[in-house]
N, C-alpha and C. Protein backbone atom coordinates (compact mmCIF):
# COMPACT_ATOMS: atom_id res chain seq x y z
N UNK A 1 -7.81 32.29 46.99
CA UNK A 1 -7.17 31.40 46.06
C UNK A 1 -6.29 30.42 46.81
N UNK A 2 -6.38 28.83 46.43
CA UNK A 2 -5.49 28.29 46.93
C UNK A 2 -4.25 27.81 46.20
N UNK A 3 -2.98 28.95 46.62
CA UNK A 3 -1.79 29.31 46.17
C UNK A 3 -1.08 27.77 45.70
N UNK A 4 -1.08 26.32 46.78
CA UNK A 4 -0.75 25.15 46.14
C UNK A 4 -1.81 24.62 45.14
N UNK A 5 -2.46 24.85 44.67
CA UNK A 5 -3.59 23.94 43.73
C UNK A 5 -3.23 25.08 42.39
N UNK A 6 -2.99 26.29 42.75
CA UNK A 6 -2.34 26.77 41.56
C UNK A 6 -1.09 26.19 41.19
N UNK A 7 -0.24 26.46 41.89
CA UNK A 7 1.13 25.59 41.55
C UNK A 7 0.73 24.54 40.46
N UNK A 8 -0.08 23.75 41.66
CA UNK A 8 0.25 22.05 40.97
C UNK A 8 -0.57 22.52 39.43
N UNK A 9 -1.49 23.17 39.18
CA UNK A 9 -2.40 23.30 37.60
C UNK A 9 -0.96 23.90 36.71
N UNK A 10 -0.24 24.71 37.12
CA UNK A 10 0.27 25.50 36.37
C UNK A 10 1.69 24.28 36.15
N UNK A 11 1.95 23.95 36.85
CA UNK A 11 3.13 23.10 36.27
C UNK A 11 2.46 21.96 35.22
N UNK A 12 1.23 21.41 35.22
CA UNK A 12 0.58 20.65 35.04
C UNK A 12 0.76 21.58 33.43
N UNK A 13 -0.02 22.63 33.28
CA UNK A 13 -0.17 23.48 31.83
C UNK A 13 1.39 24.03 31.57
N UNK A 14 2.03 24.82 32.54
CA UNK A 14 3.23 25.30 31.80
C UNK A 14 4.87 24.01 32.39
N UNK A 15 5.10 22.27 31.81
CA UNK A 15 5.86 22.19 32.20
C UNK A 15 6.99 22.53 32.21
N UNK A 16 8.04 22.40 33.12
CA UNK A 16 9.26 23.04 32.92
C UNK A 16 10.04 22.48 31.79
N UNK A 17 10.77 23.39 31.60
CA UNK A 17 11.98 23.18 30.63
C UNK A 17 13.01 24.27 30.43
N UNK A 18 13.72 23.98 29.35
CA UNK A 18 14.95 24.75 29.19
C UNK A 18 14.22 26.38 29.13
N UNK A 19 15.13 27.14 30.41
CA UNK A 19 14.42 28.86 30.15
C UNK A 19 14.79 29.23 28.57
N UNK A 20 14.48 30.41 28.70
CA UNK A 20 14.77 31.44 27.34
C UNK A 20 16.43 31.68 27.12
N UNK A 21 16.86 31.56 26.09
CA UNK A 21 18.10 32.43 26.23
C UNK A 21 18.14 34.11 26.33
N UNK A 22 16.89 34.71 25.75
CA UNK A 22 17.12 36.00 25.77
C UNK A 22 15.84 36.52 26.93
N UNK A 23 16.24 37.04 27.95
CA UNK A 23 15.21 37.48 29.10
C UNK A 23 14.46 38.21 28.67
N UNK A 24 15.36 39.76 27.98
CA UNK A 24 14.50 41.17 27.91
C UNK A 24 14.05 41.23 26.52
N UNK A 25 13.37 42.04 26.08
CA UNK A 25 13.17 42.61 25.12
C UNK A 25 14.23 43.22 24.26
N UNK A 26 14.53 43.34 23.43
CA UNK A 26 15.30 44.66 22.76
C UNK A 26 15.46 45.46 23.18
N UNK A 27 13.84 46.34 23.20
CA UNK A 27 13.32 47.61 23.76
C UNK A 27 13.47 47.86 25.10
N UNK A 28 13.33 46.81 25.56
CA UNK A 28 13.22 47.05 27.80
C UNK A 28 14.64 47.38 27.65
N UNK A 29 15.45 47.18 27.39
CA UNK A 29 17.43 47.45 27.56
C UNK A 29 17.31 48.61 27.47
N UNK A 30 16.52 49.35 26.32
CA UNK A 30 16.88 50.81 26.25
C UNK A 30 16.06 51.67 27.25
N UNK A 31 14.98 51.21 27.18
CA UNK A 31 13.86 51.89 28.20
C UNK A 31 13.82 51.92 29.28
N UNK A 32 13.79 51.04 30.07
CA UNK A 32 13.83 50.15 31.69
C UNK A 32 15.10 50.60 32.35
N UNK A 33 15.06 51.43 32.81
CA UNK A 33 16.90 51.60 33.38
C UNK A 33 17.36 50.41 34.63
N UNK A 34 16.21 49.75 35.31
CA UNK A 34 16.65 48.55 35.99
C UNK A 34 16.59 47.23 35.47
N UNK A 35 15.90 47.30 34.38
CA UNK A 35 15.22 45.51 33.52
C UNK A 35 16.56 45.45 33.70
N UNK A 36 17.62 45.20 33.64
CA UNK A 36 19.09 44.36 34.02
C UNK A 36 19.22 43.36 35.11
N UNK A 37 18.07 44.05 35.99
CA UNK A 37 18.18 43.42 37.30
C UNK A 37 17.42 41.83 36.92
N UNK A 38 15.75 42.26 36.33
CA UNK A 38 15.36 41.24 36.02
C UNK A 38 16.03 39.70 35.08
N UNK A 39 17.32 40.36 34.19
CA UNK A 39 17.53 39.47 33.67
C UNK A 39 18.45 38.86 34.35
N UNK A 40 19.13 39.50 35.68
CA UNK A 40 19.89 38.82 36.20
C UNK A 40 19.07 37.93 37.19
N UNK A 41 17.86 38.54 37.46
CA UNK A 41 17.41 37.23 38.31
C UNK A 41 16.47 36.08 37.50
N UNK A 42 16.70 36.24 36.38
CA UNK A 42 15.78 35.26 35.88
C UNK A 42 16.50 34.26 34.73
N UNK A 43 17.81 34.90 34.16
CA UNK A 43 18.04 33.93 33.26
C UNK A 43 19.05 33.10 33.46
N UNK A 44 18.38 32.15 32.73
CA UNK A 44 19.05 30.29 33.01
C UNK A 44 18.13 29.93 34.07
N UNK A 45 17.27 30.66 34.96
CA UNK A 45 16.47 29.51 35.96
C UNK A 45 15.15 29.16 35.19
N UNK A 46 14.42 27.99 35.88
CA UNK A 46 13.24 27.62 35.20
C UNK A 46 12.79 27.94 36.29
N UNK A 47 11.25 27.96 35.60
CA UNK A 47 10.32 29.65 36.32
C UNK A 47 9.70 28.59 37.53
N UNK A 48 10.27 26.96 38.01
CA UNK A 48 9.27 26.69 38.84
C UNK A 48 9.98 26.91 40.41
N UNK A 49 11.54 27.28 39.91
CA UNK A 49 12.57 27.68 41.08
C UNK A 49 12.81 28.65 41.48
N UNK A 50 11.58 29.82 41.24
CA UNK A 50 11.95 31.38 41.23
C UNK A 50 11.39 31.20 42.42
N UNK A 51 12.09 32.11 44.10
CA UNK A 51 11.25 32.31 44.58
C UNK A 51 10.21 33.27 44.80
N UNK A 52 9.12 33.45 45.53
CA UNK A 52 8.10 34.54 45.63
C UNK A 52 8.72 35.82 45.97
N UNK A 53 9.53 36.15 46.78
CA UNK A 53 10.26 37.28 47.03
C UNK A 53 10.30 37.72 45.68
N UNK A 54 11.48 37.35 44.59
CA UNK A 54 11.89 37.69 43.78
C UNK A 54 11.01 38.33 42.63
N UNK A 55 9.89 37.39 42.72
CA UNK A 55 8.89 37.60 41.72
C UNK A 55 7.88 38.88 42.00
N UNK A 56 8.01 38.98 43.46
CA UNK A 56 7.22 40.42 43.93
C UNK A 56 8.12 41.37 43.73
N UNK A 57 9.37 41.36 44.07
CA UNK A 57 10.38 42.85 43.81
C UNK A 57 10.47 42.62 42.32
N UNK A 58 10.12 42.03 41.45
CA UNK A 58 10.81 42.22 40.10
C UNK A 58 9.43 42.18 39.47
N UNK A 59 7.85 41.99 39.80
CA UNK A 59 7.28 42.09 39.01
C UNK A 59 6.58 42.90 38.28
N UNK A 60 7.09 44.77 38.49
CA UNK A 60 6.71 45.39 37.53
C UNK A 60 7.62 45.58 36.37
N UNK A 61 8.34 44.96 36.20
CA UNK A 61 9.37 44.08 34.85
C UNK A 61 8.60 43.25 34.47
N UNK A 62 7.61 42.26 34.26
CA UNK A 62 6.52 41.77 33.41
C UNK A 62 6.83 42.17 31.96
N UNK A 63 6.47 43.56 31.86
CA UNK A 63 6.85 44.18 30.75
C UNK A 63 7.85 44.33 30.02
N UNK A 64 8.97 43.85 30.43
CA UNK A 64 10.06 44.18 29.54
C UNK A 64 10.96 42.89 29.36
N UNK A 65 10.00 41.50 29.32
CA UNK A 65 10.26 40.46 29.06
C UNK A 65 10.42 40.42 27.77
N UNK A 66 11.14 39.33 27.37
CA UNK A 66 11.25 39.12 25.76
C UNK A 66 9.55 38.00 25.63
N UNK A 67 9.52 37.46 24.06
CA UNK A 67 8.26 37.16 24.01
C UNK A 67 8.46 35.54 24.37
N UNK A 68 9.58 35.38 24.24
CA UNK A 68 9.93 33.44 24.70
C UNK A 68 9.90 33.72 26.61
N UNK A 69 10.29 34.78 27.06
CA UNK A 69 10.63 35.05 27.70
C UNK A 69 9.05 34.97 29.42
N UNK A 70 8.23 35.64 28.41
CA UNK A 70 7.10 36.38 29.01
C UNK A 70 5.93 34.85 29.06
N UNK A 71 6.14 33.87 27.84
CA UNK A 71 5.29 32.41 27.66
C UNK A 71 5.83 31.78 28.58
N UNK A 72 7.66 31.74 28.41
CA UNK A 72 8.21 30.83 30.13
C UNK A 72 7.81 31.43 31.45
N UNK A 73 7.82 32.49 31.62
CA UNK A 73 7.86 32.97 33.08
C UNK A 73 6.80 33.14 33.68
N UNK A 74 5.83 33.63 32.34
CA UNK A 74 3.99 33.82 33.30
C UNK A 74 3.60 32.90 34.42
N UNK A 75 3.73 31.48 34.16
CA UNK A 75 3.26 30.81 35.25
C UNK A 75 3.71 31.07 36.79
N UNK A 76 4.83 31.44 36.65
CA UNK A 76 5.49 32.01 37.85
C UNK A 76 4.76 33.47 38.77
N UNK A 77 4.71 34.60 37.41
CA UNK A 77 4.21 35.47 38.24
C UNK A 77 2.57 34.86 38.75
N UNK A 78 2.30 33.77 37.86
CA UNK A 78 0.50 33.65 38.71
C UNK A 78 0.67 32.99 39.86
N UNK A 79 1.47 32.42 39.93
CA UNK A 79 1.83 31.45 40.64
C UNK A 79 2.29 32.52 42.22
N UNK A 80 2.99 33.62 41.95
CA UNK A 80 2.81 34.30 43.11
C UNK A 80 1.75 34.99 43.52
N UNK A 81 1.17 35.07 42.38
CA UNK A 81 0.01 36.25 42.58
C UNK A 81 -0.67 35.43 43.41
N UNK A 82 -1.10 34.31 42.96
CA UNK A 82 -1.96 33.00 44.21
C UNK A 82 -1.37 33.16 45.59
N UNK A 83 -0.27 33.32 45.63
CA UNK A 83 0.12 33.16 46.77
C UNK A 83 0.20 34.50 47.50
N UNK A 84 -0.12 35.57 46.63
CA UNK A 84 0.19 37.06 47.47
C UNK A 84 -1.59 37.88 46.33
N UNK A 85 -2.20 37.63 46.66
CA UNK A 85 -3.42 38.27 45.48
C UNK A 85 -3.30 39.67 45.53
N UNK A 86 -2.52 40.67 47.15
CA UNK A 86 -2.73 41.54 46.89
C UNK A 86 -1.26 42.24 46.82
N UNK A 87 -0.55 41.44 46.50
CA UNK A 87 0.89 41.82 45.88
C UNK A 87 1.14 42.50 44.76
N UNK A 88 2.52 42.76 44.39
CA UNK A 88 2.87 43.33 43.15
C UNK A 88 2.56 42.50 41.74
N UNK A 89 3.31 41.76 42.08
CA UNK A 89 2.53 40.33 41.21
C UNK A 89 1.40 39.76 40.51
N UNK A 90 0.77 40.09 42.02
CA UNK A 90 -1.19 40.19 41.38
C UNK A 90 -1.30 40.90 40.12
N UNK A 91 -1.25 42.45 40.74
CA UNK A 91 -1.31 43.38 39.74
C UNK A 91 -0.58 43.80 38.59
N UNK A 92 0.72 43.40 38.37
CA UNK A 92 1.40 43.33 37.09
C UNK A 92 0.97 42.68 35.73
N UNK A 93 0.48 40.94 37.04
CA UNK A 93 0.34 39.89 36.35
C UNK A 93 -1.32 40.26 35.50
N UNK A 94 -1.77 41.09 36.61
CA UNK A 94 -3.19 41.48 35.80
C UNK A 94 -2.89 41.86 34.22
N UNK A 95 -2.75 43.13 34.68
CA UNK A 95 -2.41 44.12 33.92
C UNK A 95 -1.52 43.30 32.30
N UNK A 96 -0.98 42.37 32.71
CA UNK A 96 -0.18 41.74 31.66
C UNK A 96 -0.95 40.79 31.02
N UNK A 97 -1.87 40.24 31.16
CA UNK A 97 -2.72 39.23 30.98
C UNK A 97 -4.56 39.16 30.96
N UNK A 98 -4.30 40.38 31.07
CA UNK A 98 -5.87 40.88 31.15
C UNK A 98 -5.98 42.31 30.39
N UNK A 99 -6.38 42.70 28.90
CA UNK A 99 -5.75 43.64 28.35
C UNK A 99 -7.27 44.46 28.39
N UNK A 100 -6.67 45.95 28.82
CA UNK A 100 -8.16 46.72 29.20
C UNK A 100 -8.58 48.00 27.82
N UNK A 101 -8.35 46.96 26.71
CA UNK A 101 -8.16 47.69 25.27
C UNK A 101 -7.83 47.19 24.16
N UNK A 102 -7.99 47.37 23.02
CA UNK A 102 -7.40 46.62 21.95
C UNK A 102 -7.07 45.21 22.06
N UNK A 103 -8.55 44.66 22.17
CA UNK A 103 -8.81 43.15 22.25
C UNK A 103 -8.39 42.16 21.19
N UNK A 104 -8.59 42.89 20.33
CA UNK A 104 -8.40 42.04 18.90
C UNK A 104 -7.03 42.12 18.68
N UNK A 105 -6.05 42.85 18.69
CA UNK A 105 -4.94 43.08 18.46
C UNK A 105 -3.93 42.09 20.06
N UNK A 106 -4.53 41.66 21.35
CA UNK A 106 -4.24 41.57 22.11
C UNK A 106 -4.28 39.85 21.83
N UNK A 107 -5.52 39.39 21.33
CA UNK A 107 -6.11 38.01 20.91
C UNK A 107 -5.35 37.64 20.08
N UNK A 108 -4.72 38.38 18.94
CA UNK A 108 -3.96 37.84 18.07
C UNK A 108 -2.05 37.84 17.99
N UNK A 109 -1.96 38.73 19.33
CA UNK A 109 -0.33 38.33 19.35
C UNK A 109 0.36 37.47 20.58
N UNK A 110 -0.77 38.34 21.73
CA UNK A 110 -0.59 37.23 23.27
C UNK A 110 -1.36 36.03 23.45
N UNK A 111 -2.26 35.82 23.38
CA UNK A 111 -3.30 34.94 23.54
C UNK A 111 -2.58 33.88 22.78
N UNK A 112 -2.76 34.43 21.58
CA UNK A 112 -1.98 33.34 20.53
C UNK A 112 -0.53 32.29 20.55
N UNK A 113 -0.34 32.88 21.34
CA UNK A 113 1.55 32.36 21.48
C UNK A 113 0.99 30.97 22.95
N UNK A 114 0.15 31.21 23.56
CA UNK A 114 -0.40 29.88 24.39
C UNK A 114 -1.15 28.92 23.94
N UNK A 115 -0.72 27.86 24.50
CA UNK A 115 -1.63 26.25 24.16
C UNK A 115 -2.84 26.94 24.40
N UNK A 116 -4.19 25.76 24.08
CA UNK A 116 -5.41 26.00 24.64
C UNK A 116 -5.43 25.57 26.12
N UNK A 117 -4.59 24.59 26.76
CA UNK A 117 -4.27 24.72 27.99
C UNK A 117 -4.09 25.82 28.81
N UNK A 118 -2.97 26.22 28.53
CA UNK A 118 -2.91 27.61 29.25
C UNK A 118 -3.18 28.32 29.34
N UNK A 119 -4.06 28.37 28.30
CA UNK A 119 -5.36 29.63 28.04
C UNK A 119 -6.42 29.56 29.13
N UNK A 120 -6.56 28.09 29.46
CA UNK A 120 -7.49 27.75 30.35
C UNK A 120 -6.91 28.10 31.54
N UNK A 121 -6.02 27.92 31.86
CA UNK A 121 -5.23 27.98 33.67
C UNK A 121 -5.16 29.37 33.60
N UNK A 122 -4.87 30.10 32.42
CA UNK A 122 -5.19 31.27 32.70
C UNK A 122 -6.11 32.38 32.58
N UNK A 123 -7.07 32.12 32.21
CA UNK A 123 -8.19 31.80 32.40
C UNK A 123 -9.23 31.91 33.64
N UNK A 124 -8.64 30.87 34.21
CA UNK A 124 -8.97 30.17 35.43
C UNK A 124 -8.30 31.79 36.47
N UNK A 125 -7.29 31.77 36.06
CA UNK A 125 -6.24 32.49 37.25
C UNK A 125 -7.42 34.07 37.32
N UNK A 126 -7.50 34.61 36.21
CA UNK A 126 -8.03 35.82 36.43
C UNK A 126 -9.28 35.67 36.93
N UNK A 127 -10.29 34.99 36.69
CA UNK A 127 -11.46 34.64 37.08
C UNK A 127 -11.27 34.73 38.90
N UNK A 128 -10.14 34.10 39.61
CA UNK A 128 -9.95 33.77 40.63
C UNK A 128 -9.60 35.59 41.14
N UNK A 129 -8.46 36.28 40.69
CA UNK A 129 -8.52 37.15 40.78
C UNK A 129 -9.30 38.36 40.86
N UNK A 130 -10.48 37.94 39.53
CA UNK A 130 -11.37 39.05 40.25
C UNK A 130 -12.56 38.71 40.88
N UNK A 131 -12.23 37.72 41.46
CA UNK A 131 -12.60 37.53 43.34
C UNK A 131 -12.45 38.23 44.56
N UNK A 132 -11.37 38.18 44.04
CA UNK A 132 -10.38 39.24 44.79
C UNK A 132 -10.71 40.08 45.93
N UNK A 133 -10.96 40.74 47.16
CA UNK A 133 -11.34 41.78 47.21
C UNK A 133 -10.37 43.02 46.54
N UNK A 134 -9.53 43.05 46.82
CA UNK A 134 -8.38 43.95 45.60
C UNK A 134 -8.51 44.24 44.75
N UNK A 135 -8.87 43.08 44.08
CA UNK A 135 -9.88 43.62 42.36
C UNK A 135 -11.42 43.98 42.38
N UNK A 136 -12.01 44.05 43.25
CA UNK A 136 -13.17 44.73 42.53
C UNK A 136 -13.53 45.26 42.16
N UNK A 137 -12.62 46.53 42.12
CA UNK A 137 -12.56 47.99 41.40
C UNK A 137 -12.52 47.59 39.90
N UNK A 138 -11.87 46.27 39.20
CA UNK A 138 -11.44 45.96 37.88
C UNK A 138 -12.51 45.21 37.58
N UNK A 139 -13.55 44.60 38.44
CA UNK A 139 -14.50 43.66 37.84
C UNK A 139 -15.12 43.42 36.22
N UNK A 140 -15.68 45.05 35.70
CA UNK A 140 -16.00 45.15 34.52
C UNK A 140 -15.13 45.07 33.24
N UNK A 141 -14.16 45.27 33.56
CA UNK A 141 -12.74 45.72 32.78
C UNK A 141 -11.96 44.42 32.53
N UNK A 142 -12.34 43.39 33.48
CA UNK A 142 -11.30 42.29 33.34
C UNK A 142 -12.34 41.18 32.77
N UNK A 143 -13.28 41.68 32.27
CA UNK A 143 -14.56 40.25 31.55
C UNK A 143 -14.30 40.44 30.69
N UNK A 144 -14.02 41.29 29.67
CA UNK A 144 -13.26 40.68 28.07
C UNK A 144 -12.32 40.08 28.19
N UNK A 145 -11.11 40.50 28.91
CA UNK A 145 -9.72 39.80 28.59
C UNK A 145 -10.22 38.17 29.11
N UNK A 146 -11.03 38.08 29.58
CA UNK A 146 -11.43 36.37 30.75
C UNK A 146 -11.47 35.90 29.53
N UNK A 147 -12.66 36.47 28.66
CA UNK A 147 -13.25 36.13 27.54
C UNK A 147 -12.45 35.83 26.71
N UNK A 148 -11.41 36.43 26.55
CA UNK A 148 -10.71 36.17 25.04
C UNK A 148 -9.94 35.02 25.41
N UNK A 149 -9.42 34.86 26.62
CA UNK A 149 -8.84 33.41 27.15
C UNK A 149 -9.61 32.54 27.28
N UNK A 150 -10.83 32.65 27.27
CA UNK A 150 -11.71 31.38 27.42
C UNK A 150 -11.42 30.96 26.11
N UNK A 151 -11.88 31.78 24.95
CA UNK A 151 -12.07 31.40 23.48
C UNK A 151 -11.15 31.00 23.31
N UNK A 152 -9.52 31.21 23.64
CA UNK A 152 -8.69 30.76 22.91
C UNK A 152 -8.60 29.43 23.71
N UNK A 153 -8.68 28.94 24.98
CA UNK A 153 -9.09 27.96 25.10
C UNK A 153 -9.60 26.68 25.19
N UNK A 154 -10.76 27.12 24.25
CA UNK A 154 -11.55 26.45 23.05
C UNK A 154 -10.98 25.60 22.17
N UNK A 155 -10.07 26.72 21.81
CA UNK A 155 -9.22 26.32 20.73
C UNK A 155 -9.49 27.02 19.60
């Protein structure tokens, strides 16, 4: 993957703007005994000033983003994952964006909250991913979720 040609697509689909006011979830506060950390490294910045360090030590917190939270910041974790495919990042970002179950239910709350743009860049991103050599173990598993981002895509 070439880590600058992602950049430039993803700022291109996700531009910057004002972050989230609320980082975590509700739920991650009670659950997550470190998600504190994540919100200290993430709120008030816009996701195109995060650096890669940060995004690899903090990205199995993916999960315990809020939902304004998780639409601002994604571009970031792909954005490292390009730059590290066989990082933490990669695989969070998979796992967060590539759902290995309950498609329909996945199509209609995540998928949904993205432009048809970003559906496409992301999209694009997993396709690239399971290129991967890292991912080939996921090859079969990650062609629906491609799928449901293509469609939404579409539009």
């Amino acid at each position: 993957m070439d880590a600058a040609d992602f950049r430039a697509r993803a700022l291109a689909a996700f531009p910057a703007a004002d972050p989230p006011g609320q980082v975590l979830g509700d739920l991650a506060r009670e659950v997550h005994a470190d998600a504190g950390l994540m919100e200290h490294v993430l709120l008030g910045r816009d996701w195109p000033s995060l650096p890669q360090s940060v995004l690899e030590e903090r990205a199995k917190d993916i999960v315990a983003l809020s939902v304004p939270a998780f639409v601002y910041y994604v571009p970031a974790f792909i954005c490292a994952a390009a730059a590290e495919p066989e990082g933490e990042s990669a695989t969070y970002s998979m796992y967060a964006l590539c759902p290995l179950g309950n498609f329909d239910t996945f199509d209609k709350t995540t998928c949904a909250l993205f432009s048809p743009q970003q559906a496409g860049f992301i999209a694009e991103f997993l396709v690239a991913m399971r290129a991967e050599p890292s991912f080939k173990l996921f090859d079969e598993e990650m062609k629906p979720g491609i799928e449901l981002w293509r469609r939404r895509s579409a539009g």
